[in-house]
Protein backbone atom coordinates (compact mmCIF):
# COMPACT_ATOMS: atom_id res chain seq x y z
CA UNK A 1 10.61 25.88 -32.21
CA UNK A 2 12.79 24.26 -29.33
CA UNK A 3 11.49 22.23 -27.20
CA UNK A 4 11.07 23.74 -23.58
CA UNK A 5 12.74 21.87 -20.57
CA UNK A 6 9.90 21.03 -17.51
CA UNK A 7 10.84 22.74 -14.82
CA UNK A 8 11.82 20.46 -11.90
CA UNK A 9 10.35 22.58 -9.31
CA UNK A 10 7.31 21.53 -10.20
CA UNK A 11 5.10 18.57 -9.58
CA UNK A 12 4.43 17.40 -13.26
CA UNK A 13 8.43 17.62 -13.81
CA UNK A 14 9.17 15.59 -10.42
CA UNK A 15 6.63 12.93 -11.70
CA UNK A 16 8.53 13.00 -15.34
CA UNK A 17 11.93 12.51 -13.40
CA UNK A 18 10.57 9.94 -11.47
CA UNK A 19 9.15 7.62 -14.07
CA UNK A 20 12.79 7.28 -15.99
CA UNK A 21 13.87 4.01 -15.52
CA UNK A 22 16.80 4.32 -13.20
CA UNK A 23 14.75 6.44 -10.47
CA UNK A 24 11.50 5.01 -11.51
CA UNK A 25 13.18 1.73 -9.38
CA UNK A 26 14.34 3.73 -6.60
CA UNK A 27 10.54 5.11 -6.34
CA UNK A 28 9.08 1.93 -6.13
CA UNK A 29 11.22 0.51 -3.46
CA UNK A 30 10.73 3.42 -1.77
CA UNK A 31 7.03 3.04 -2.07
CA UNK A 32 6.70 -0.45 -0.82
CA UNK A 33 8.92 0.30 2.18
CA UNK A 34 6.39 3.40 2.89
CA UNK A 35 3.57 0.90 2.24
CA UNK A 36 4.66 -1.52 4.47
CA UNK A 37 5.99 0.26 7.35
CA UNK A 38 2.04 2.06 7.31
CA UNK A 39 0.83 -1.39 7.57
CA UNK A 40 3.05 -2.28 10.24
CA UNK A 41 2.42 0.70 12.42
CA UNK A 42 -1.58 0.36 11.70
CA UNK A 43 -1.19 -3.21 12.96
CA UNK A 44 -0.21 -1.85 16.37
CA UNK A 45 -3.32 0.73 16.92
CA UNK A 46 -5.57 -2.30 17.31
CA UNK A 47 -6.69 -2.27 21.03
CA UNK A 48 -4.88 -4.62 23.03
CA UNK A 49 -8.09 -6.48 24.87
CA UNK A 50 -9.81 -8.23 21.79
CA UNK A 51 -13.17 -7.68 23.78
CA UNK A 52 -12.87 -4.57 24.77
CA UNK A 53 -14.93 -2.86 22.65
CA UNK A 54 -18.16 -5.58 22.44
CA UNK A 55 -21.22 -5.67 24.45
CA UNK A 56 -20.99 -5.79 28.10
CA UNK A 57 -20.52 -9.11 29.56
CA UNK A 58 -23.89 -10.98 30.78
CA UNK A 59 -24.77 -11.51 35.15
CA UNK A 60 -26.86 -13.88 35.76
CA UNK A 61 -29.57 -12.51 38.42
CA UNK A 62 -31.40 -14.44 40.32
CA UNK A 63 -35.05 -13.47 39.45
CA UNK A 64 -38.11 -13.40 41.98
């Protein structure tokens, strides 16, 4: 029996490309550059008033 090539097209033979050594680098720099631009983006949905979202402030009434 021959052995039968994985078809690229597919997701099991992308994921046997990519773990070769010579693309199995390119994958992981591309990873931590997708990582860390993520991080940097999600770092910029915080609000931009750190109290706007806590309870509302305090009056002081006078009481009677």
């Amino acid at each position: 029996m021959e052995k039968q090539p994985v078809p690229t097209n597919s997701f099991k033979g992308f994921v046997q490309w990519a773990i070769t050594p010579p693309q199995s680098y390119g994958m992981y720099l591309i990873c931590l550059i997708l990582v860390g631009g993520l991080s940097f983006y999600a770092g910029y949905l915080r609000p931009k008033k750190p109290g706007s979202f806590g309870p509302p402030p305090v009056t002081i009434a006078p009481r009677n």
